[in-house]
C-alpha atoms as a PDB file:
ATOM      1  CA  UNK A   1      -8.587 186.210 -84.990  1.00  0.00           C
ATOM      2  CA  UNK A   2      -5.305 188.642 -83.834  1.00  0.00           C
ATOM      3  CA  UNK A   3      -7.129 191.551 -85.224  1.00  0.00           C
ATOM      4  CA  UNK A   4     -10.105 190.864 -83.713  1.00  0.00           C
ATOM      5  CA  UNK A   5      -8.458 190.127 -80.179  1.00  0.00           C
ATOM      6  CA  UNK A   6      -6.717 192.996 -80.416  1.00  0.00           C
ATOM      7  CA  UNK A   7      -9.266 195.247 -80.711  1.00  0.00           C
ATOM      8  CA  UNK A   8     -11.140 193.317 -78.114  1.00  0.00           C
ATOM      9  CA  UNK A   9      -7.440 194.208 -75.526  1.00  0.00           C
ATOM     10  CA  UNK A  10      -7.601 197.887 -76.143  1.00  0.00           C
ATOM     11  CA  UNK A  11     -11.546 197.957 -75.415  1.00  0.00           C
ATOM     12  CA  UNK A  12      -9.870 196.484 -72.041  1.00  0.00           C
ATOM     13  CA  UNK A  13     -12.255 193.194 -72.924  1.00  0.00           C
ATOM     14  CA  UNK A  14      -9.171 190.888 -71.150  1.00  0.00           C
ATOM     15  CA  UNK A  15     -11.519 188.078 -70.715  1.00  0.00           C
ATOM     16  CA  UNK A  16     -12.216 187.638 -74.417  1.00  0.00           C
ATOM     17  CA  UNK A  17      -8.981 189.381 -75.879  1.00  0.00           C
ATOM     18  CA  UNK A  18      -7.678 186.190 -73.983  1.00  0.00           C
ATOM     19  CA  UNK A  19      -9.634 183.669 -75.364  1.00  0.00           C
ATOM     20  CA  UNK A  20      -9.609 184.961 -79.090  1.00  0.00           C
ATOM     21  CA  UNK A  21      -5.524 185.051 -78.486  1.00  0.00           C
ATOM     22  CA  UNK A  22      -5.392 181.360 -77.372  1.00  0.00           C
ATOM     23  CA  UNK A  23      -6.631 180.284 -80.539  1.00  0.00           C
ATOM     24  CA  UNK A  24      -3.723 180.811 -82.023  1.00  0.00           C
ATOM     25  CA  UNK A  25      -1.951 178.652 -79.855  1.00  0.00           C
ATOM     26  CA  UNK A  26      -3.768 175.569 -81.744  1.00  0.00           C
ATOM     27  CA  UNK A  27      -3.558 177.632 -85.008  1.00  0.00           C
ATOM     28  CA  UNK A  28       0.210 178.261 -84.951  1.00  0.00           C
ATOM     29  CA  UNK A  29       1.204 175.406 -82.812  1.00  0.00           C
ATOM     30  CA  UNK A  30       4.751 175.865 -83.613  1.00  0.00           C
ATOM     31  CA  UNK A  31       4.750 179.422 -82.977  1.00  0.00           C
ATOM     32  CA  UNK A  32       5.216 181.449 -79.753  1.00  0.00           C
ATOM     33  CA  UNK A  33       2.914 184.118 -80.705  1.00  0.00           C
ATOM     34  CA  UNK A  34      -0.305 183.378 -79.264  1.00  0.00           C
ATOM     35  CA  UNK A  35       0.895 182.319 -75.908  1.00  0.00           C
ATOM     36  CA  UNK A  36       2.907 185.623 -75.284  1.00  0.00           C
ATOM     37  CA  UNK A  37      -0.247 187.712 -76.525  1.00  0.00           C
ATOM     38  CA  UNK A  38      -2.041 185.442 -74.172  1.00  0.00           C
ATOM     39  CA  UNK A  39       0.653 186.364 -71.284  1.00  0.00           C
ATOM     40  CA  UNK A  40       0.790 190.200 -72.580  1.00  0.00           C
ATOM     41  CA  UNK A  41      -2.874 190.124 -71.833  1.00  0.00           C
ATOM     42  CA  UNK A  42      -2.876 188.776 -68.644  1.00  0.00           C
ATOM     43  CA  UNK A  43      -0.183 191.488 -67.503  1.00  0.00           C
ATOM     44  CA  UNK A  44      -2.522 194.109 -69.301  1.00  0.00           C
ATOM     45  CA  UNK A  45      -5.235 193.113 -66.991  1.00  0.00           C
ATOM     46  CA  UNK A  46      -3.041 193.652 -63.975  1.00  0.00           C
ATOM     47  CA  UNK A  47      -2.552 189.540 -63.083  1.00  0.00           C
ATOM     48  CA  UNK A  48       1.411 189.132 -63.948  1.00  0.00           C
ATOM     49  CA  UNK A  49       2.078 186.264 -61.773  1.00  0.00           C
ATOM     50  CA  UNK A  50      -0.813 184.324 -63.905  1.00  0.00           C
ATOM     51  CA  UNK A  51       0.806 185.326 -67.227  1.00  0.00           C
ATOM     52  CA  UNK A  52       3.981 182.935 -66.124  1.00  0.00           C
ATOM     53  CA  UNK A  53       1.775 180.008 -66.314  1.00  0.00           C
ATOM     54  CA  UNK A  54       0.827 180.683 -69.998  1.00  0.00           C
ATOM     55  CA  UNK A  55       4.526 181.475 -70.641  1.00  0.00           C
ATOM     56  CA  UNK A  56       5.474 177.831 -69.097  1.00  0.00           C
ATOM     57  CA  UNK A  57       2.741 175.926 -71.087  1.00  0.00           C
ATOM     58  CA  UNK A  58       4.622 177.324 -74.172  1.00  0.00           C
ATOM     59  CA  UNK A  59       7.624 176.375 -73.057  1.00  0.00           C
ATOM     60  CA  UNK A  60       6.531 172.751 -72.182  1.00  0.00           C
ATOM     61  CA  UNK A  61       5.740 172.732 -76.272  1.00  0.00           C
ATOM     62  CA  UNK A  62       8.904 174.980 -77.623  1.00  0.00           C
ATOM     63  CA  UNK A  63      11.370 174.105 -75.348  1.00  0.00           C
ATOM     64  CA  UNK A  64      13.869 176.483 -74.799  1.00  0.00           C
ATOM     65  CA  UNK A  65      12.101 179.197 -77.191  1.00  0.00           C
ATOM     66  CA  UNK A  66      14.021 182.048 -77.488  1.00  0.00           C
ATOM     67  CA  UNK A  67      10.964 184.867 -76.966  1.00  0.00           C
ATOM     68  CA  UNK A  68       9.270 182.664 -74.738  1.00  0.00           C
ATOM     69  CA  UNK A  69      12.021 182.798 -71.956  1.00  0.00           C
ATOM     70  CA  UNK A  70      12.958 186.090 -72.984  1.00  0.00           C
ATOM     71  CA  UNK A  71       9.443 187.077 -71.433  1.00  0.00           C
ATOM     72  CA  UNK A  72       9.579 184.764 -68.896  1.00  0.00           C
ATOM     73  CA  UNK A  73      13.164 186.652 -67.376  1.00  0.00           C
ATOM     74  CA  UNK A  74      11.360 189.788 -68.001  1.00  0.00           C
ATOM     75  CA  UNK A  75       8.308 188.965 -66.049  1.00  0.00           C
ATOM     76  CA  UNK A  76       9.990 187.214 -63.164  1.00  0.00           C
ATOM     77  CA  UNK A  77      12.120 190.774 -62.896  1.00  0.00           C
ATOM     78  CA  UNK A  78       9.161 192.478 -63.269  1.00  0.00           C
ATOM     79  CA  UNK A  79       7.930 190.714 -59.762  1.00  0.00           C
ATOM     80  CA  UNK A  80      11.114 190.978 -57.792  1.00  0.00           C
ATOM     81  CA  UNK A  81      12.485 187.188 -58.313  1.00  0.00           C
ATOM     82  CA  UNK A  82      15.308 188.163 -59.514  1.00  0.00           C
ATOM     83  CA  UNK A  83      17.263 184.794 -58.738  1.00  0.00           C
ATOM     84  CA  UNK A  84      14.772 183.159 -60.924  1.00  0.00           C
ATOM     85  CA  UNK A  85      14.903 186.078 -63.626  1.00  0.00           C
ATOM     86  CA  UNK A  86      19.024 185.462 -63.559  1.00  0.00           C
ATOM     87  CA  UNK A  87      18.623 181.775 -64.105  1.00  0.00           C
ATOM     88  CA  UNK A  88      16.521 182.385 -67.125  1.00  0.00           C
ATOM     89  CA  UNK A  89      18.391 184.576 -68.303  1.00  0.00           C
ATOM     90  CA  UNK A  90      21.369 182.489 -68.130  1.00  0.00           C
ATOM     91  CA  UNK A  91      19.607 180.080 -70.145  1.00  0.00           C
ATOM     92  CA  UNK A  92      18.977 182.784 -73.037  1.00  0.00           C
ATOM     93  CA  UNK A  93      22.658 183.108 -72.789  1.00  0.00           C
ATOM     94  CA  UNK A  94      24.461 179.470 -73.070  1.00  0.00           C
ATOM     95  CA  UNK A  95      21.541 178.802 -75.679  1.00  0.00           C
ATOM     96  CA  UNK A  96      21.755 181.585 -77.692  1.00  0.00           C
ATOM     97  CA  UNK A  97      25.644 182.861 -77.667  1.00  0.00           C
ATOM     98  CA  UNK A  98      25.182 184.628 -80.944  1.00  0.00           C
ATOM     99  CA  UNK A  99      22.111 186.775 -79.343  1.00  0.00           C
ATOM    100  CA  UNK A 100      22.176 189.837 -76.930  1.00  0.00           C
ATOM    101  CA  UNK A 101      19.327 188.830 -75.236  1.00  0.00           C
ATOM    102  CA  UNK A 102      20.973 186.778 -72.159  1.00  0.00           C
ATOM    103  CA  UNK A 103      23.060 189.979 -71.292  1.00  0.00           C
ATOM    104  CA  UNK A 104      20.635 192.037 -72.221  1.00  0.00           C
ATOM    105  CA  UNK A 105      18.364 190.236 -69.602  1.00  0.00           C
ATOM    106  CA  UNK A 106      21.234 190.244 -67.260  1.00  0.00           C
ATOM    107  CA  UNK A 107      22.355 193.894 -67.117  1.00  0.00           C
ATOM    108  CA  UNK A 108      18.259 194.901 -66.162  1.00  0.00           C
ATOM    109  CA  UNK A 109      17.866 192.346 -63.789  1.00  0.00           C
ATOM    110  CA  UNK A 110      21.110 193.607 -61.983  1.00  0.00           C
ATOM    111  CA  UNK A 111      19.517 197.410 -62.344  1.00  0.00           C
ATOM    112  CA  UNK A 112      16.226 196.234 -61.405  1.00  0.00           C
ATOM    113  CA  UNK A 113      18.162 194.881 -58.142  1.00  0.00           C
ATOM    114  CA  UNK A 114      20.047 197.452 -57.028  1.00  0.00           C
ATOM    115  CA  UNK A 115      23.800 196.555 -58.844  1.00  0.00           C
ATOM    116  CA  UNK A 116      24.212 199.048 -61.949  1.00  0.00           C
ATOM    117  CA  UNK A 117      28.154 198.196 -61.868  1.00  0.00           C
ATOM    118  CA  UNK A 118      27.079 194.512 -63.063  1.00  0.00           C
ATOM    119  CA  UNK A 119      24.405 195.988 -65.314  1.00  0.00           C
ATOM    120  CA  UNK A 120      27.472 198.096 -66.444  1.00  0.00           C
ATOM    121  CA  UNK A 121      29.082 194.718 -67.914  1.00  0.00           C
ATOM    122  CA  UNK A 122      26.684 193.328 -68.859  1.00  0.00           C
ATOM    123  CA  UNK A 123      24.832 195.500 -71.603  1.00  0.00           C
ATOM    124  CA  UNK A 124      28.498 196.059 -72.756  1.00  0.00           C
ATOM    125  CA  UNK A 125      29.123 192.449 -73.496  1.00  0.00           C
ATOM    126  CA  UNK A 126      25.352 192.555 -75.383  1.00  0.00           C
ATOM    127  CA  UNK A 127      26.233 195.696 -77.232  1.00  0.00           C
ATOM    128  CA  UNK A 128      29.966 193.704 -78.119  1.00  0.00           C
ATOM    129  CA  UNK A 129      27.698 191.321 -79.951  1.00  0.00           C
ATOM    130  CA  UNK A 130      25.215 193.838 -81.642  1.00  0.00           C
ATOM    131  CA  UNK A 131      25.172 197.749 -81.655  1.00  0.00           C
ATOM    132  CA  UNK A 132      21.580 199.051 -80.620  1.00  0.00           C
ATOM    133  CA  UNK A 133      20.264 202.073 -79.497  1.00  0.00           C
ATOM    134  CA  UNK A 134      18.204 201.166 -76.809  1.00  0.00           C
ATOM    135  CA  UNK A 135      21.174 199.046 -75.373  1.00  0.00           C
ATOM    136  CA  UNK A 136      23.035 202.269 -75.238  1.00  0.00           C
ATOM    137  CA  UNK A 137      20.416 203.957 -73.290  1.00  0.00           C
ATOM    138  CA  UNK A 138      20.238 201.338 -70.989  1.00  0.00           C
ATOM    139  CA  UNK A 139      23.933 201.317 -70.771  1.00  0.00           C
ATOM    140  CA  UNK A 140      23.865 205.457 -70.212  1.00  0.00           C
ATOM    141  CA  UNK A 141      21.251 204.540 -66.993  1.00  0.00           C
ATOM    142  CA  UNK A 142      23.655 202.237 -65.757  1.00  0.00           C
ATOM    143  CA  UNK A 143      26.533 204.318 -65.805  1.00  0.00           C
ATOM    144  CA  UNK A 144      25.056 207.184 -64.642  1.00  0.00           C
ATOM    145  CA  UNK A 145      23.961 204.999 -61.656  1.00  0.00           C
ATOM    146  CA  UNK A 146      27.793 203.410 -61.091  1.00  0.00           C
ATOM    147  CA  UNK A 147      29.678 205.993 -62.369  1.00  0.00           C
ATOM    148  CA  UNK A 148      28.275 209.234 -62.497  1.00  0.00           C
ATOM    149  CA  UNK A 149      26.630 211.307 -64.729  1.00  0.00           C
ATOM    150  CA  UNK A 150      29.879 212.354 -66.725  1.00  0.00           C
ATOM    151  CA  UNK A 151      30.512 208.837 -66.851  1.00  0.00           C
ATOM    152  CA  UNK A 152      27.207 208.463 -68.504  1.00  0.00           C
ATOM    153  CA  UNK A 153      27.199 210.399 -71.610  1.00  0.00           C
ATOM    154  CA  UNK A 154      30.118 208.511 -74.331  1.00  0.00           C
ATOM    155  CA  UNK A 155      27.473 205.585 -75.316  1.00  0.00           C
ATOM    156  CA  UNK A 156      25.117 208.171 -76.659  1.00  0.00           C
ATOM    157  CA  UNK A 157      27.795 210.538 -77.754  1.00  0.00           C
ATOM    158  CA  UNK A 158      28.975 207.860 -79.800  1.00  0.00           C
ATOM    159  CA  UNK A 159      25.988 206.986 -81.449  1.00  0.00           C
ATOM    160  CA  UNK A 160      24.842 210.736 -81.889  1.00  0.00           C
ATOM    161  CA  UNK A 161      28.037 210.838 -83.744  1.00  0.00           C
ATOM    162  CA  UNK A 162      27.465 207.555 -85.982  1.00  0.00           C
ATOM    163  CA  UNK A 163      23.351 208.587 -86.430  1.00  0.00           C
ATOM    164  CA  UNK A 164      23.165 211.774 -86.380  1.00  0.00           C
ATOM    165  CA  UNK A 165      19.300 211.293 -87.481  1.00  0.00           C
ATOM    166  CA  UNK A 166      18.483 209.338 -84.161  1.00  0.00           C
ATOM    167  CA  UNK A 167      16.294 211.827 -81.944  1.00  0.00           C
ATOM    168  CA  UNK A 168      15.636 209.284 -79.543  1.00  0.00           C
ATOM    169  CA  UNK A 169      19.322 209.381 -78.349  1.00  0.00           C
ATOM    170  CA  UNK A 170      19.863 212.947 -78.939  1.00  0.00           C
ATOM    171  CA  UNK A 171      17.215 214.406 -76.810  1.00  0.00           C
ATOM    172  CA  UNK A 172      18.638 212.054 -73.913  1.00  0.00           C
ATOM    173  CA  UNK A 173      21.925 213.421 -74.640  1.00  0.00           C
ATOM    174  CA  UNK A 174      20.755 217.228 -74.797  1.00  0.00           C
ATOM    175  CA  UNK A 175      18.952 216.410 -71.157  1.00  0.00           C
ATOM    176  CA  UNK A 176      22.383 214.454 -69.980  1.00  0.00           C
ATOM    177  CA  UNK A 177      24.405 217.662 -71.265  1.00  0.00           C
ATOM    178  CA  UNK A 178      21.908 219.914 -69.709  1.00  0.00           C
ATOM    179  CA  UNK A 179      22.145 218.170 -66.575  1.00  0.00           C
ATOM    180  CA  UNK A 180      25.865 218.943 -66.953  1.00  0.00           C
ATOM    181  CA  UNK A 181      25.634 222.565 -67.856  1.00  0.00           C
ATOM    182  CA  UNK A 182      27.821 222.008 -70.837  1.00  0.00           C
ATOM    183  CA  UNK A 183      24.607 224.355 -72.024  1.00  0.00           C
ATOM    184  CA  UNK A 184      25.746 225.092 -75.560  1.00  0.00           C
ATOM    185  CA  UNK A 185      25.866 221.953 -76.418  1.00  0.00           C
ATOM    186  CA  UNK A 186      22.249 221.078 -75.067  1.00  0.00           C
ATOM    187  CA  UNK A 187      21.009 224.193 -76.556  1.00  0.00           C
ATOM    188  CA  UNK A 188      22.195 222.650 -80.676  1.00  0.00           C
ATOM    189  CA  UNK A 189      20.537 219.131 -79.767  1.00  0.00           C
ATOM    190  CA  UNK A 190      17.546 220.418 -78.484  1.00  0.00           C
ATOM    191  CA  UNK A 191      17.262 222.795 -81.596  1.00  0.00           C
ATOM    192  CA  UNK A 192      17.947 220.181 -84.007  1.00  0.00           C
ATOM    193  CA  UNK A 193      15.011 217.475 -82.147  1.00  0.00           C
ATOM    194  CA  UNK A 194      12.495 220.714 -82.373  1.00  0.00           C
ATOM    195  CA  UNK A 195      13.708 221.253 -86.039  1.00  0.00           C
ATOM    196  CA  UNK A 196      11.810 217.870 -86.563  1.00  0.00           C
ATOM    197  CA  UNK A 197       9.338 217.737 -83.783  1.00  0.00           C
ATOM    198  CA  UNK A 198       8.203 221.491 -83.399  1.00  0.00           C
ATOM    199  CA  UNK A 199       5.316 220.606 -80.832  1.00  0.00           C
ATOM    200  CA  UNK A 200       7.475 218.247 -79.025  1.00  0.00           C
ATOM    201  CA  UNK A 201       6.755 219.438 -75.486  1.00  0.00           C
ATOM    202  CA  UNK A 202       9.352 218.298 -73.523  1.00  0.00           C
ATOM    203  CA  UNK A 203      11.829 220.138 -76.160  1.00  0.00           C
ATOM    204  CA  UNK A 204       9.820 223.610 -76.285  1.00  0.00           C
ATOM    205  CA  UNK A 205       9.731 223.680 -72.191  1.00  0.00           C
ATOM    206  CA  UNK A 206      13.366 223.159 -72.325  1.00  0.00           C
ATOM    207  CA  UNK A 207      14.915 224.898 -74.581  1.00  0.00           C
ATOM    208  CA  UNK A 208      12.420 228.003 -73.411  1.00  0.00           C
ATOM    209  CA  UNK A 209      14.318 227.494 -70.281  1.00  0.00           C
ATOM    210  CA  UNK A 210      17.855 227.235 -71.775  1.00  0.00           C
ATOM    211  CA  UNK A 211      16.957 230.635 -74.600  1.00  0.00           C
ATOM    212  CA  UNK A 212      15.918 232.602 -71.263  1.00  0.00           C
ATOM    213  CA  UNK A 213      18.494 231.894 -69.274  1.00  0.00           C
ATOM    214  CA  UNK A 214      21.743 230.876 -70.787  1.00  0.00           C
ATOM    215  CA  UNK A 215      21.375 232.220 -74.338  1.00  0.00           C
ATOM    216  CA  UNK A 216      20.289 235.609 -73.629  1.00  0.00           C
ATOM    217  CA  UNK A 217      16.836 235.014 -76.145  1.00  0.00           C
ATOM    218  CA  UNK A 218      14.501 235.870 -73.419  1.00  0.00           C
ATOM    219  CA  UNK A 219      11.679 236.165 -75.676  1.00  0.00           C
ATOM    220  CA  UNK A 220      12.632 233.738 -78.029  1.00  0.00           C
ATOM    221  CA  UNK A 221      11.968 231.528 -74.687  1.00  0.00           C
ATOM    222  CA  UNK A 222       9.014 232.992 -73.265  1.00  0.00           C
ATOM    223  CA  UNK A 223       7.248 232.390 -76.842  1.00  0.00           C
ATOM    224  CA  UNK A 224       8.391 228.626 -76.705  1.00  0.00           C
ATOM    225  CA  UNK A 225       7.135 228.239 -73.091  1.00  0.00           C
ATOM    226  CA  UNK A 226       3.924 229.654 -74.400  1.00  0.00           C
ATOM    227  CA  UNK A 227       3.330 227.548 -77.130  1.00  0.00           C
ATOM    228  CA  UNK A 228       4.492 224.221 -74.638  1.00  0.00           C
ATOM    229  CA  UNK A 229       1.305 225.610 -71.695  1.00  0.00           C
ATOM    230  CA  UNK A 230      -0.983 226.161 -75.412  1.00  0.00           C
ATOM    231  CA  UNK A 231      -0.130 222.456 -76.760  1.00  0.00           C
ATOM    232  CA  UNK A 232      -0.044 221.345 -73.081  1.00  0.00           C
ATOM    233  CA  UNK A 233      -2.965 223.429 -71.137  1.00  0.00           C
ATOM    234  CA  UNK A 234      -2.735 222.276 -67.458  1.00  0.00           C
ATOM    235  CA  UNK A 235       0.557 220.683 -66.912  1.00  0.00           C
ATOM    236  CA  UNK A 236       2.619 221.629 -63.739  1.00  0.00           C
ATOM    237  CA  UNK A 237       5.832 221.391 -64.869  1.00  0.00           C
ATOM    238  CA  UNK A 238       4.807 223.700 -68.170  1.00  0.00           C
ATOM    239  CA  UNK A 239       2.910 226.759 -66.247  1.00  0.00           C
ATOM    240  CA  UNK A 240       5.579 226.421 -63.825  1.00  0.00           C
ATOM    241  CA  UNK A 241       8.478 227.262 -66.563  1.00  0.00           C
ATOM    242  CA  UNK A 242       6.080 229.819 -67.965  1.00  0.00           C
ATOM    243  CA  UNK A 243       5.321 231.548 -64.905  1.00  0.00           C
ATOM    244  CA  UNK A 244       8.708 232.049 -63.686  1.00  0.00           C
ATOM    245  CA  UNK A 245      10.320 233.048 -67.166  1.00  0.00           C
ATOM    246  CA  UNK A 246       7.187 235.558 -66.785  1.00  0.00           C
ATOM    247  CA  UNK A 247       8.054 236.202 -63.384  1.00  0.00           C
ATOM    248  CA  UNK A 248      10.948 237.302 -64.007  1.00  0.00           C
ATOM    249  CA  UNK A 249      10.212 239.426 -67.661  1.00  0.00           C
ATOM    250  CA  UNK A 250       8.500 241.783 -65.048  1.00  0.00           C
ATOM    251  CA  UNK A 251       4.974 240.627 -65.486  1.00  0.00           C
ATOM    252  CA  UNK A 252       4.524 239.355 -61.986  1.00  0.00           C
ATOM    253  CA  UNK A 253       0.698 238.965 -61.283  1.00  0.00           C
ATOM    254  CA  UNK A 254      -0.011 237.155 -65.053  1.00  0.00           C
ATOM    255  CA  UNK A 255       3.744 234.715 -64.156  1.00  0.00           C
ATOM    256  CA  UNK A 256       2.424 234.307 -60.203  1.00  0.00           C
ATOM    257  CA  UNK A 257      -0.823 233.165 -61.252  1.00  0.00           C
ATOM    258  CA  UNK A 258       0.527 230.057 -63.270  1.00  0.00           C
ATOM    259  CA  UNK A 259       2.728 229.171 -60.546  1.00  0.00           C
ATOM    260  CA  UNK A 260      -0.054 228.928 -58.001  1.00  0.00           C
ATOM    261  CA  UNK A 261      -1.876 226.793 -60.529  1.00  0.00           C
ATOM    262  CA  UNK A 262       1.055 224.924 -60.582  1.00  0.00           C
ATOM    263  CA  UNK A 263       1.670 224.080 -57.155  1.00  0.00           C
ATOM    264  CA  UNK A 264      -2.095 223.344 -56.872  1.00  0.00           C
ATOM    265  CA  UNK A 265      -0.956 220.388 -59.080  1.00  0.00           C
ATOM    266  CA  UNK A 266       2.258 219.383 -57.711  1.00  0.00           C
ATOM    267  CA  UNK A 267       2.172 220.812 -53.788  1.00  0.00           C
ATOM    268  CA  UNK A 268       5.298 218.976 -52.614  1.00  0.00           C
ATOM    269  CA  UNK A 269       7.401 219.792 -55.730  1.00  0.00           C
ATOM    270  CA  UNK A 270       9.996 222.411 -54.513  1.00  0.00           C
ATOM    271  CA  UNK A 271      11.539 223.963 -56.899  1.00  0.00           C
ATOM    272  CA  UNK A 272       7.648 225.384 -58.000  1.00  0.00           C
ATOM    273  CA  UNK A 273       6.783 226.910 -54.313  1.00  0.00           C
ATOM    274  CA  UNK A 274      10.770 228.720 -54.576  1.00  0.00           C
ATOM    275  CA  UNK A 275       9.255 230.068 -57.694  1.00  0.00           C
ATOM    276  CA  UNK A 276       6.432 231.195 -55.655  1.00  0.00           C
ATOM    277  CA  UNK A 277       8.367 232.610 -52.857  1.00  0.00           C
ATOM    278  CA  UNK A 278      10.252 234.532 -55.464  1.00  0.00           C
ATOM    279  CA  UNK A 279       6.760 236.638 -56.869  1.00  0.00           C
ATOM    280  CA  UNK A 280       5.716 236.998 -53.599  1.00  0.00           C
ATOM    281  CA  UNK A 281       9.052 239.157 -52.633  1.00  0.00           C
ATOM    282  CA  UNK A 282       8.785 240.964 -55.820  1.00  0.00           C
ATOM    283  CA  UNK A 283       5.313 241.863 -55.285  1.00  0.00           C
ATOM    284  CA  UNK A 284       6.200 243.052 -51.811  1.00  0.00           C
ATOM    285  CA  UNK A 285       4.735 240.339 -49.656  1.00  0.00           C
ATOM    286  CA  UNK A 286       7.756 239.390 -47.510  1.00  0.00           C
ATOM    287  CA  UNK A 287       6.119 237.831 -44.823  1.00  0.00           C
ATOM    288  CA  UNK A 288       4.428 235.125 -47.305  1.00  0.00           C
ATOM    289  CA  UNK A 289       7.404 234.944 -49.488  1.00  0.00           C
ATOM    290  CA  UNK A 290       9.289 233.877 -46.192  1.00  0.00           C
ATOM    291  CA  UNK A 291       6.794 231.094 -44.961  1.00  0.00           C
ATOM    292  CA  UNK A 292       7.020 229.821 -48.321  1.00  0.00           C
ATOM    293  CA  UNK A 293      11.388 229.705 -48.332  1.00  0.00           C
ATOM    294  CA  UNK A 294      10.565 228.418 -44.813  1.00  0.00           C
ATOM    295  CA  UNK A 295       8.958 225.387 -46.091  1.00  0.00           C
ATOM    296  CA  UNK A 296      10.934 225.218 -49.492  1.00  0.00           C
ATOM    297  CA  UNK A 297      14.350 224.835 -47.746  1.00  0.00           C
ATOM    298  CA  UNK A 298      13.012 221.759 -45.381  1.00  0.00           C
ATOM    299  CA  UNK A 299      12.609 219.634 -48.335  1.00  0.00           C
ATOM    300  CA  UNK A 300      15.042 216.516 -48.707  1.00  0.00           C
ATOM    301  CA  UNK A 301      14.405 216.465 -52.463  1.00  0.00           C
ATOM    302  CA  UNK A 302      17.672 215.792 -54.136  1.00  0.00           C
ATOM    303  CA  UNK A 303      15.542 217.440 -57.349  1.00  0.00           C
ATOM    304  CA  UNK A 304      15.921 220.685 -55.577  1.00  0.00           C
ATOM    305  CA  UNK A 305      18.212 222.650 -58.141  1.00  0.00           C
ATOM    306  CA  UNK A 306      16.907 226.044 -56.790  1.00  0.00           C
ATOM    307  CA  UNK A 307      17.958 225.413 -52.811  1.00  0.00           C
ATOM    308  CA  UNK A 308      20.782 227.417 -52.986  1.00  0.00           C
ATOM    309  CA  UNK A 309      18.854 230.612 -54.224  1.00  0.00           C
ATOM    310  CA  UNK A 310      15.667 229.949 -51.726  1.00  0.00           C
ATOM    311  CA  UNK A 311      18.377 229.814 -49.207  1.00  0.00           C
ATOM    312  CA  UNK A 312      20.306 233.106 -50.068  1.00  0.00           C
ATOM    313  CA  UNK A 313      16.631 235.078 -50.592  1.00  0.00           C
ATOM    314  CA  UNK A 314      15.625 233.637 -47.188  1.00  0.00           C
ATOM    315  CA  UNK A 315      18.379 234.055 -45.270  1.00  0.00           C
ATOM    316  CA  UNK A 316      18.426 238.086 -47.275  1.00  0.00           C
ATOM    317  CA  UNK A 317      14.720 238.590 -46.385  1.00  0.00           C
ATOM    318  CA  UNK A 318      14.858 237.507 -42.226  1.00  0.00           C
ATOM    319  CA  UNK A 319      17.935 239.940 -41.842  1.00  0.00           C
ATOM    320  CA  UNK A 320      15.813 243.051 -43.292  1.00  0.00           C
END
């Protein structure tokens, strides 16, 4: 019946998927499997609000079930009650004092609502009762949110240190670092995640950024942004880093032409039309370049890392 339901969800059949799924409700009475499949499949088919009503009928039969009003906090977050989510969750809590899941629930309702210094607490008192890794990531958002992103890193650093193996954490940490410019550091986490995921994309756009720029292995990073665009034909962000690190190799009209098919794709993204501006000065078209840095340096995007250069070439180009 589960297999069959579940092939029935990913078809996106909801209507059936949810009927084969409440069969196990009267299979496995005293089991809350079948009515958070049930719930899971009502969220799936984009009615959340109606998945709480399955989630209480179980409830009425398990009282106090520990999954069952785990996803009942989760959903009630997910919707933006959040003084219903804390009660819940305050329930997982007194019940289950041995568990992380109360201040588990507790520390994402408080991000969900705006106060990452409670969330800070919170996931700290879940992670006193059992080390996890995604509790440490959680605890790294919340921190970076309170605290700063300096603040942020010693949870994962930690871990990284304890599992070395974990390239979940340590690509977060190599972005964290990056974000940082303690660049060396990024540069040997990033190598060791592509060690073991050579077509990960995220890692090849990256650390093609990083070889180019702060390693002095320009072609080492061109070739790694080229193998990203091959494994990842028609993303923005990818032609983007491949354009400019061609851009700036000297091979202007091949590097130009990605970045225009880049900003097709993401128009309002700035750092992508400074990249623009950029070719267009090189290939001698000031007056475009400086409608573009026009534009560019209006933008409000706090994502902006290249503002201070669009400024400096457009404040260069209107006194020539």
């Amino acid at each position: 019946v589960k297999a069959y339901a579940e092939a029935l969800l990913r078809n996106k059949e909801y209507r059936r998927a949810e009927e084969y799924f409440s069969r196990l409700t009267n299979l496995i009475p005293d089991s809350p499997e079948g009515y958070l499949l049930v719930a899971d499949t009502r969220i799936a088919a984009g009615n959340e609000r109606k998945s709480l009503k399955v989630i209480d009928q179980g409830l009425l039969k398990l009282k106090d079930n520990y999954s069952l009003l785990i996803r009942k906090a989760q959903i009630l977050n997910s919707l933006g009650e959040f003084d219903r989510a804390l009660k819940v969750a305050t329930t997982v809590r007194e019940k289950y004092p041995k568990r992380q899941g109360g201040h588990a629930l507790e520390g994402d309702i408080s991000m969900r609502s705006g106060k990452p210094s409670e969330a800070v607490k919170s996931f700290q008192k879940a992670l006193a009762i059992k080390d996890d890794p995604e509790l440490r990531i959680r605890l790294h958002r919340a921190l970076k949110n309170s605290q700063g992103l300096e603040a942020s890193t010693a949870p994962l650093e930690e871990w990284i240190e304890a599992h070395p193996d974990d390239l979940k954490i340590a690509l977060i940490l190599a972005m964290t670092w990056q974000e940082l410019n303690r660049m060396d550091a990024a540069v040997k986490l990033y190598e060791k995640v592509h060690q073991a995921q050579p077509d990960n994309i995220l890692v090849l756009n990256n650390l093609a950024w990083l070889y180019f720029h702060n390693q002095n292995r320009q072609q080492e990073g061109v070739a790694l942004a080229k193998r990203a665009n091959e494994l990842a034909p028609g993303q923005a962000a990818i032609m983007d880093t491949l354009g400019w690190l061609l851009i700036k190799s000297g091979k202007l009209e091949e590097g130009a032409k990605l970045i225009r098919q880049a900003l097709v794709k993401l128009p309002n993204e700035p750092n992508i039309r400074y990249h623009l501006a950029y070719a267009l000065n090189e290939q001698g078209r000031k007056s475009e370049a400086i409608t573009e840095l026009k534009t560019v340096v209006k933008s409000d995007d706090s994502g902006f890392i290249s503002r201070k250069e669009a400024e400096a070439l457009l404040k260069q180009l209107e006194a020539h």
